[in-house]
PDB file of N, CA and C in Angstrom:
ATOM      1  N   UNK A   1      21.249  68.440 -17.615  1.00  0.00           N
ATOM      2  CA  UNK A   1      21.337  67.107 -17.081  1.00  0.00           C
ATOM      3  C   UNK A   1      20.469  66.141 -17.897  1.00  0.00           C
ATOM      4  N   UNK A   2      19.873  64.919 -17.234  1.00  0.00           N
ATOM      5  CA  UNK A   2      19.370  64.153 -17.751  1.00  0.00           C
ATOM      6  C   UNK A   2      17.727  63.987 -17.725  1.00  0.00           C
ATOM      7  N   UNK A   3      17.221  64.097 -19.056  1.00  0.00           N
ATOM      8  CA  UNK A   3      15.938  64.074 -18.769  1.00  0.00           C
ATOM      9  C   UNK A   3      15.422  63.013 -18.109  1.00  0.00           C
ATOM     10  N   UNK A   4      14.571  63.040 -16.936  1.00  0.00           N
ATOM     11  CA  UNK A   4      13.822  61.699 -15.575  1.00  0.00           C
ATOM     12  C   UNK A   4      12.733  61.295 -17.086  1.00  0.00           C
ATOM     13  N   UNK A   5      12.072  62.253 -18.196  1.00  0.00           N
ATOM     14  CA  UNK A   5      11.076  61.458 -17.997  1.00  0.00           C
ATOM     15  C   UNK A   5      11.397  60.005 -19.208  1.00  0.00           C
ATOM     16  N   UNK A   6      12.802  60.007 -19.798  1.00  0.00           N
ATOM     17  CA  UNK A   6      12.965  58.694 -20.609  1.00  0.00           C
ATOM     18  C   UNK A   6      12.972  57.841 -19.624  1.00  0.00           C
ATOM     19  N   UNK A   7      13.250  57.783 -17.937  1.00  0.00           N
ATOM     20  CA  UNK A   7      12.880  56.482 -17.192  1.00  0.00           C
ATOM     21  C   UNK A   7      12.466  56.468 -16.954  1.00  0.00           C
ATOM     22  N   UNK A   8      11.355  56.642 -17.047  1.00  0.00           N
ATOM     23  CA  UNK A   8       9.806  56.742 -16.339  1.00  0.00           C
ATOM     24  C   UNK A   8       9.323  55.471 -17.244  1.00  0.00           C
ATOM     25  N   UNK A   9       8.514  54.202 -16.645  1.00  0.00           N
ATOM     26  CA  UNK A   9       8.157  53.462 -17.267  1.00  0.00           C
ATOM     27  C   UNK A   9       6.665  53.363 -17.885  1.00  0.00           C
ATOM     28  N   UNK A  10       6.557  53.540 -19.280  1.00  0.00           N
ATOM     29  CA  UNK A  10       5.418  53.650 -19.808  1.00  0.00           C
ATOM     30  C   UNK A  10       4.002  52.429 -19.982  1.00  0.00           C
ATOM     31  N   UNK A  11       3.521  52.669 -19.083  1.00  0.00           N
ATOM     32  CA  UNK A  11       2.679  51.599 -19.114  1.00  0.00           C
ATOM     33  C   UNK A  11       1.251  52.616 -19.342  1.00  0.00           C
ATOM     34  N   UNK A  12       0.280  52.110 -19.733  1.00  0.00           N
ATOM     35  CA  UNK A  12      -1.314  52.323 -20.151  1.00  0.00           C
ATOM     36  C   UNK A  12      -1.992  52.745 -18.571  1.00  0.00           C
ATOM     37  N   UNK A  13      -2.779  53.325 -18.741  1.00  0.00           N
ATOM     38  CA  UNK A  13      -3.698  53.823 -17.517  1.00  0.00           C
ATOM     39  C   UNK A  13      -4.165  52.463 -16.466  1.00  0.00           C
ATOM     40  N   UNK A  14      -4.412  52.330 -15.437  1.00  0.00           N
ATOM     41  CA  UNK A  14      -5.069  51.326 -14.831  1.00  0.00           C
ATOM     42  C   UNK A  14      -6.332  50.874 -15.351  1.00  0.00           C
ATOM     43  N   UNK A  15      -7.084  52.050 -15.606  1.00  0.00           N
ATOM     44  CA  UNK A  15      -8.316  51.584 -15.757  1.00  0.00           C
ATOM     45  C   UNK A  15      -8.047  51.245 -17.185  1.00  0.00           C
ATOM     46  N   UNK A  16      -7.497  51.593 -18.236  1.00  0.00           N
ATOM     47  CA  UNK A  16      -7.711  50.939 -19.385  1.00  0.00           C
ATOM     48  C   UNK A  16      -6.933  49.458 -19.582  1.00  0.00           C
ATOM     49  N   UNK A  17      -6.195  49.458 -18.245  1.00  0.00           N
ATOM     50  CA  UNK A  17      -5.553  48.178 -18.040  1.00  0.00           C
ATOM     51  C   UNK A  17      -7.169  46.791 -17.702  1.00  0.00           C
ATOM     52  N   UNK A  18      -7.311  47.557 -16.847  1.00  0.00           N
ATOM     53  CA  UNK A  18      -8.135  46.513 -16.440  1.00  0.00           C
ATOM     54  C   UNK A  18      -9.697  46.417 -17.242  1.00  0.00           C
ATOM     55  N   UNK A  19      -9.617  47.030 -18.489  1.00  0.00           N
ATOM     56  CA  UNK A  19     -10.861  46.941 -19.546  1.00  0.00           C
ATOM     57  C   UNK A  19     -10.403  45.582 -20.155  1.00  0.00           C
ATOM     58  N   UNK A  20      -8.936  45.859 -20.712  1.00  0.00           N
ATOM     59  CA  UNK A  20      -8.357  44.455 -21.633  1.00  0.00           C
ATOM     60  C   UNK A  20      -8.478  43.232 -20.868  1.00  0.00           C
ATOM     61  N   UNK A  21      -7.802  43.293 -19.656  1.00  0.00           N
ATOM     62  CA  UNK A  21      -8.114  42.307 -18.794  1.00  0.00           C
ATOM     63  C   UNK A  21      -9.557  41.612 -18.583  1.00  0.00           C
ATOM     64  N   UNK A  22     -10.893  42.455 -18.623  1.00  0.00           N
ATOM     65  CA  UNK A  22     -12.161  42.011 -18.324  1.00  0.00           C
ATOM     66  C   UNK A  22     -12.522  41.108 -19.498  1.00  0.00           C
ATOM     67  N   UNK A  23     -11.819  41.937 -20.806  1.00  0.00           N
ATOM     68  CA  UNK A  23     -12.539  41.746 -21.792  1.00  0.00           C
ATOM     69  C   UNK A  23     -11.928  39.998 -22.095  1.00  0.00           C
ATOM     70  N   UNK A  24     -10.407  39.874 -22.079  1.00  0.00           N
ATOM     71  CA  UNK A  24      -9.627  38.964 -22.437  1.00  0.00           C
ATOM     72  C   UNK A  24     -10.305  37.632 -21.487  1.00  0.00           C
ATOM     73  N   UNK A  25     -10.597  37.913 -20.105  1.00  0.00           N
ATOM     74  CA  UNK A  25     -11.348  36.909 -19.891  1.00  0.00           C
ATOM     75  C   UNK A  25     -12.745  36.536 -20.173  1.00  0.00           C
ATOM     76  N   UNK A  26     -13.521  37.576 -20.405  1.00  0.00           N
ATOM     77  CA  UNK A  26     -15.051  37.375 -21.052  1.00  0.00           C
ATOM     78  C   UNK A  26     -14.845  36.407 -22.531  1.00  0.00           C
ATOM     79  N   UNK A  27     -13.844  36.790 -23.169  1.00  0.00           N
ATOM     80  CA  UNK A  27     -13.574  36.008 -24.447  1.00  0.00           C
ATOM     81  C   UNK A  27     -13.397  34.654 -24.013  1.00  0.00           C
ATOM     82  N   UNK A  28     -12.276  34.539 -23.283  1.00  0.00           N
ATOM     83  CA  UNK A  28     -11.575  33.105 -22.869  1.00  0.00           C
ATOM     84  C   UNK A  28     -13.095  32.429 -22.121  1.00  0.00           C
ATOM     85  N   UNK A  29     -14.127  33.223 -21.624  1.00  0.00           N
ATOM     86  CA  UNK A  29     -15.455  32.523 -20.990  1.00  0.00           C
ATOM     87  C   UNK A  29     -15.828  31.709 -21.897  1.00  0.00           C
ATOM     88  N   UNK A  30     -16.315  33.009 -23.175  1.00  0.00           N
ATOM     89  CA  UNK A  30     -17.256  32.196 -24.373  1.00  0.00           C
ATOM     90  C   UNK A  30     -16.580  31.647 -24.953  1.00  0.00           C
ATOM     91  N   UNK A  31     -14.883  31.501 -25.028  1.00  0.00           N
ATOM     92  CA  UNK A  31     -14.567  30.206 -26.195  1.00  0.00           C
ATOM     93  C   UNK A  31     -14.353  29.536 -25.171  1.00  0.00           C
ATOM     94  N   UNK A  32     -13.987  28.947 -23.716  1.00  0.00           N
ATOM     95  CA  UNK A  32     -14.449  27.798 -23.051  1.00  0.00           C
ATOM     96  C   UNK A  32     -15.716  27.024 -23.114  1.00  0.00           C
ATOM     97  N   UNK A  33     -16.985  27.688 -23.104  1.00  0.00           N
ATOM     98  CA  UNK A  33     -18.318  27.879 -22.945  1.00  0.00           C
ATOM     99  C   UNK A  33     -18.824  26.948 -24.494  1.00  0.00           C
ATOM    100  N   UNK A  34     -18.468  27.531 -25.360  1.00  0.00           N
ATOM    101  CA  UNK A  34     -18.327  27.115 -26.814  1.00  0.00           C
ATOM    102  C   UNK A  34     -17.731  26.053 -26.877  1.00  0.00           C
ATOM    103  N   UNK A  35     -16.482  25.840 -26.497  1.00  0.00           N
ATOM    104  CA  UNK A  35     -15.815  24.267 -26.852  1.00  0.00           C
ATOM    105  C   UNK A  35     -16.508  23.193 -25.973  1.00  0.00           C
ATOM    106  N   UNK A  36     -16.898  23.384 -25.128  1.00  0.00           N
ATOM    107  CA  UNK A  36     -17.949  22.504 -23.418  1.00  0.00           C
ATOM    108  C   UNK A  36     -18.858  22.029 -24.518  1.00  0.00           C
ATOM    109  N   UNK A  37     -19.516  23.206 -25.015  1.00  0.00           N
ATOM    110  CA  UNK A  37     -21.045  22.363 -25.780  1.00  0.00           C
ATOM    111  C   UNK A  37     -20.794  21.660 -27.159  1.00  0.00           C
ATOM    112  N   UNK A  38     -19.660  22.354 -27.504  1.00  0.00           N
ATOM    113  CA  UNK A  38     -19.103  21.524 -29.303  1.00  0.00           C
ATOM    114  C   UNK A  38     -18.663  19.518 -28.701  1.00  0.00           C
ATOM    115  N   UNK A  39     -18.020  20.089 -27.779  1.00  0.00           N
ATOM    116  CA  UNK A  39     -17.463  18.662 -27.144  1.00  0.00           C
ATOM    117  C   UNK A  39     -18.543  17.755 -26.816  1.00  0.00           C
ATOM    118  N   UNK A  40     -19.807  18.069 -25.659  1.00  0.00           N
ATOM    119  CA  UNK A  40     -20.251  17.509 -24.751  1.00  0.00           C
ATOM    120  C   UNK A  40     -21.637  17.512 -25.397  1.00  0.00           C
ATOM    121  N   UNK A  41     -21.999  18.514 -25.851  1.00  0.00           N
ATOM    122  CA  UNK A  41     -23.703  18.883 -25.821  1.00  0.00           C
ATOM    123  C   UNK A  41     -23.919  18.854 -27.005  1.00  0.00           C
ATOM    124  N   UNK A  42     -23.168  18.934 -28.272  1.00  0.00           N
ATOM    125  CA  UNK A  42     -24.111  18.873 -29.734  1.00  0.00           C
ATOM    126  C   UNK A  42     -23.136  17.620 -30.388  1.00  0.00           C
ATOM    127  N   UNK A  43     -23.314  16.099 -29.905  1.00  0.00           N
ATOM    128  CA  UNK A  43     -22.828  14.679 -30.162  1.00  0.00           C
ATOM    129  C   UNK A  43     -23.574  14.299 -30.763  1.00  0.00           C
ATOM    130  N   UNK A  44     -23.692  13.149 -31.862  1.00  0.00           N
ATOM    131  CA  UNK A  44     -25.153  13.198 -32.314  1.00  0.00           C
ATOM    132  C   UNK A  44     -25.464  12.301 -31.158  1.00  0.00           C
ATOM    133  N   UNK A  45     -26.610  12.036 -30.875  1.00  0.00           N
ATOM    134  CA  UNK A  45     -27.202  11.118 -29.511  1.00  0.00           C
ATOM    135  C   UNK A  45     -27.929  10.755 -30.550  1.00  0.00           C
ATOM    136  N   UNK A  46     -28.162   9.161 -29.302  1.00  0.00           N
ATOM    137  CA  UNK A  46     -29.187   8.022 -30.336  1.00  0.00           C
ATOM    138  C   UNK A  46     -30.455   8.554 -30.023  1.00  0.00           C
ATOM    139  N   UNK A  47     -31.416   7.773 -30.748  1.00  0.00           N
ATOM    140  CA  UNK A  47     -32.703   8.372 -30.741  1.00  0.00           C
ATOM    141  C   UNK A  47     -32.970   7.524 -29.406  1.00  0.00           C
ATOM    142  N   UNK A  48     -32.857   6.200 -29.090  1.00  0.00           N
ATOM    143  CA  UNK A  48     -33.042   5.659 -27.961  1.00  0.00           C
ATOM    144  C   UNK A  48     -31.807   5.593 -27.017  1.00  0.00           C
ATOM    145  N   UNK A  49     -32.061   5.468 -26.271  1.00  0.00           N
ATOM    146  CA  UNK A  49     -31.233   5.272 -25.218  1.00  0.00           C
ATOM    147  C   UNK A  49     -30.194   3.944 -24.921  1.00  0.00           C
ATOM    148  N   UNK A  50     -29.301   3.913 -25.217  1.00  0.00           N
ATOM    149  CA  UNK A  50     -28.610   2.694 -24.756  1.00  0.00           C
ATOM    150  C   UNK A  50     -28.509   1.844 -23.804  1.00  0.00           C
ATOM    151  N   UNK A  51     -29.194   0.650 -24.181  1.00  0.00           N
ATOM    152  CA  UNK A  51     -29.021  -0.550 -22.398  1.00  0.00           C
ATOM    153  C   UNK A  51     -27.850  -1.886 -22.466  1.00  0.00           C
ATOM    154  N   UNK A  52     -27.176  -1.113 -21.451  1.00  0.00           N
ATOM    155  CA  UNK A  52     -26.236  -1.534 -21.134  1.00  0.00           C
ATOM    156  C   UNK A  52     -25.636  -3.190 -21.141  1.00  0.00           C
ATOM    157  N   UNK A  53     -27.209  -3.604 -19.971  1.00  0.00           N
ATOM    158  CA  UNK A  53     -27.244  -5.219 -20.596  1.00  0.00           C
ATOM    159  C   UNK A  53     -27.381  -5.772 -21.789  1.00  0.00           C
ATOM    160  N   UNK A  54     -28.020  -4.867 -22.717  1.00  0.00           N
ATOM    161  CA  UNK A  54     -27.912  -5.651 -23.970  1.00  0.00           C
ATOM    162  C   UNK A  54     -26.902  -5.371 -24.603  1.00  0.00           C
ATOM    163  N   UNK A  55     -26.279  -4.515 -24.374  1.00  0.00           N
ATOM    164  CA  UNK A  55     -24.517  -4.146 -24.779  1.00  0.00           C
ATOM    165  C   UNK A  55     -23.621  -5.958 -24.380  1.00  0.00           C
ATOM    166  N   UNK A  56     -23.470  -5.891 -22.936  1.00  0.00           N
ATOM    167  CA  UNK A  56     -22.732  -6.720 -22.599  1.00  0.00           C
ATOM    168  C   UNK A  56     -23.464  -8.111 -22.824  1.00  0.00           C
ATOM    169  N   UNK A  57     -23.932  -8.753 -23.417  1.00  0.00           N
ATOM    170  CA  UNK A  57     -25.193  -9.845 -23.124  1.00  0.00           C
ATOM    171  C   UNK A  57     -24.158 -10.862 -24.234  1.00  0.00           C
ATOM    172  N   UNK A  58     -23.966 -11.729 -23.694  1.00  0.00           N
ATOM    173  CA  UNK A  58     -23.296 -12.555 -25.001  1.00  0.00           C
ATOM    174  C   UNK A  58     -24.033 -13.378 -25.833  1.00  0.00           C
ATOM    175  N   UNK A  59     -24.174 -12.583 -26.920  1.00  0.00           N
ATOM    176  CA  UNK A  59     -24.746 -13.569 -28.052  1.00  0.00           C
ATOM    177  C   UNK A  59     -24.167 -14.815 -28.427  1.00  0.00           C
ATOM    178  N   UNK A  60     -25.079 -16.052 -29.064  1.00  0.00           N
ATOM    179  CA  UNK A  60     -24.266 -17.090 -29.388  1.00  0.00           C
ATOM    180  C   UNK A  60     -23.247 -16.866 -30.534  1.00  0.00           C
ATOM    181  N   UNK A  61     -23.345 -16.536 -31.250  1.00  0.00           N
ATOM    182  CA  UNK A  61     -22.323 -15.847 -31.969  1.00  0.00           C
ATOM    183  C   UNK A  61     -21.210 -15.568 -31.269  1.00  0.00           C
ATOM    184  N   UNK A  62     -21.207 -14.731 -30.477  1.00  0.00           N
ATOM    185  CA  UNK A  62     -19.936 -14.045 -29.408  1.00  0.00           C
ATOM    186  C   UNK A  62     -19.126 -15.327 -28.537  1.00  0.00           C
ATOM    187  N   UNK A  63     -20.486 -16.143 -28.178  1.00  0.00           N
ATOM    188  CA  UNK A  63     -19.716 -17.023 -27.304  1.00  0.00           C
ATOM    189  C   UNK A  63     -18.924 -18.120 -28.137  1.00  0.00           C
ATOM    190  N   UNK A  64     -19.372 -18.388 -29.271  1.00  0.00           N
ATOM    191  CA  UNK A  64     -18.598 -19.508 -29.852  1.00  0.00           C
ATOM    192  C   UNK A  64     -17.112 -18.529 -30.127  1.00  0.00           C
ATOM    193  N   UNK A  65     -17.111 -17.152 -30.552  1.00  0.00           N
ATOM    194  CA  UNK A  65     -16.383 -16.450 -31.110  1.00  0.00           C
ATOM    195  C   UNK A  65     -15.226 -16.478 -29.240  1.00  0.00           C
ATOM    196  N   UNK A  66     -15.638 -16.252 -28.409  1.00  0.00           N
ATOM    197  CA  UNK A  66     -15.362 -16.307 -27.422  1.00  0.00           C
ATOM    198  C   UNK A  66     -14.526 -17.553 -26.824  1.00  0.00           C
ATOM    199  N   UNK A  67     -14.664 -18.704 -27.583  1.00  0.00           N
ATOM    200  CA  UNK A  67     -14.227 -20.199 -26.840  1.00  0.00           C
ATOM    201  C   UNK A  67     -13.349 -20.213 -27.862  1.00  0.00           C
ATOM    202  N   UNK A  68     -12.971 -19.716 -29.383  1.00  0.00           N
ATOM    203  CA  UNK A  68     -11.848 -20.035 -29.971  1.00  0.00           C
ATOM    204  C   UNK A  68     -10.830 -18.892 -29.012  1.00  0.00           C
ATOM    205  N   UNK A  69     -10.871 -17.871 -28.519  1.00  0.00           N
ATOM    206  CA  UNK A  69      -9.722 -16.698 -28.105  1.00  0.00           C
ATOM    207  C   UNK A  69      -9.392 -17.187 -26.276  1.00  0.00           C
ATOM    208  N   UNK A  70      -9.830 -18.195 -26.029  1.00  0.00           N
ATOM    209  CA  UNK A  70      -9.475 -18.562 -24.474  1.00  0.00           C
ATOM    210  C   UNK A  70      -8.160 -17.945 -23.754  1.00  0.00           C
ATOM    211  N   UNK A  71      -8.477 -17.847 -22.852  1.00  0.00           N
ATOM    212  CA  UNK A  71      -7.069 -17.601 -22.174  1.00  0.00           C
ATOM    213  C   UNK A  71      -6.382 -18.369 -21.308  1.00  0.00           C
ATOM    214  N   UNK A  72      -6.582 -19.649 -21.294  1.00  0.00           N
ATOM    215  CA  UNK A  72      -5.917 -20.766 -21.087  1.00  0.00           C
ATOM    216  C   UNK A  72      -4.979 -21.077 -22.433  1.00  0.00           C
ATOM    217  N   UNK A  73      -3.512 -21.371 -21.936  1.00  0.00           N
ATOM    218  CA  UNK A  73      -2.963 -21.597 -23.619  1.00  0.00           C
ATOM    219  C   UNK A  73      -3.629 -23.232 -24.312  1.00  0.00           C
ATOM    220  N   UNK A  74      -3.038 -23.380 -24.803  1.00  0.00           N
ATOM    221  CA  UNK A  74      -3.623 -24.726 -25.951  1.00  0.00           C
ATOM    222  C   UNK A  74      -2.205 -25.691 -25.067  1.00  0.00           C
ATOM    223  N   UNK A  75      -1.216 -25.199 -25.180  1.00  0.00           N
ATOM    224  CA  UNK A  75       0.088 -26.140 -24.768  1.00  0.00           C
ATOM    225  C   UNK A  75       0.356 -25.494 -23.447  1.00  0.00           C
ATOM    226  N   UNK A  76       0.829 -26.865 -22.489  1.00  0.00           N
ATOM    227  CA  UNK A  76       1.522 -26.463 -21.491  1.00  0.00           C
ATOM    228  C   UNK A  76       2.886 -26.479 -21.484  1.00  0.00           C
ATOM    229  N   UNK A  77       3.337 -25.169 -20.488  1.00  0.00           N
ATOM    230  CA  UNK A  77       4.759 -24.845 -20.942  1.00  0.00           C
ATOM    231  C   UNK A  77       5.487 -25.807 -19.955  1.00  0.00           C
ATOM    232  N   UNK A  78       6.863 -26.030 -19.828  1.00  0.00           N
ATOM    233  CA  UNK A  78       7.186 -26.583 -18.934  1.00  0.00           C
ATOM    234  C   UNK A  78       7.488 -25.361 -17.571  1.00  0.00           C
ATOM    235  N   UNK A  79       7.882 -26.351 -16.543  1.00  0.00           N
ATOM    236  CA  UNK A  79       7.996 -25.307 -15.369  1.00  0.00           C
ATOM    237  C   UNK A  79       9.136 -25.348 -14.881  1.00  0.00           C
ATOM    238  N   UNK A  80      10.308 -24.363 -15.186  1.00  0.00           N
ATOM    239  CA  UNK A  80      11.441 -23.862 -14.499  1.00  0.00           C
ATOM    240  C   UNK A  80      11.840 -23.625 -13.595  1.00  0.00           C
ATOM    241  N   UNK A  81      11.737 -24.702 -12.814  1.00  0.00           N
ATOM    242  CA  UNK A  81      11.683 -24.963 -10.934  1.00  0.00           C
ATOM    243  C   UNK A  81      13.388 -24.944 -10.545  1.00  0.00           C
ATOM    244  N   UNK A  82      13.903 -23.864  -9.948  1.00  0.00           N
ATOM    245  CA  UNK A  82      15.385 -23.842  -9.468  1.00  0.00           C
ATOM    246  C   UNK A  82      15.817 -24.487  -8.311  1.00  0.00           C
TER     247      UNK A  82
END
């Protein structure tokens, strides 16, 4: 007759199943772990600290630069009243 054991489905032991498994996520830890600090933690940072108000603070420079880009137009359009 027919040999059972060609259907027998060949899979790896449990426990050596679940070694690859430990290991495949311990890897996927440290290259998460690794990309977190490449991304987040080794940026160059300023030596001082950045203040914010003097970020946003409008210099005179800015403001004259500021009154040519208005957002009022220059011409009024007409108004298309139905």
């Amino acid at each position: 007759m027919i040999n059972s054991d060609l259907f027998k489905p060949r899979l790896p032991k449990p426990s050596l199943l679940r070694w690859e498994i430990a290991a495949a996520l311990l890897i996927k830890v440290v290259l998460l772990t690794g990309l977190w600090f490449l991304i987040f933690r080794w940026q160059d940072r300023p030596a001082v600290k950045p203040d914010p108000a003097a970020h946003f603070a409008l210099a005179p420079a800015k403001a004259a630069a500021a009154a040519e880009f208005s957002s009022q137009p220059l011409t009024k359009e007409p108004s298309h009243v139905r």
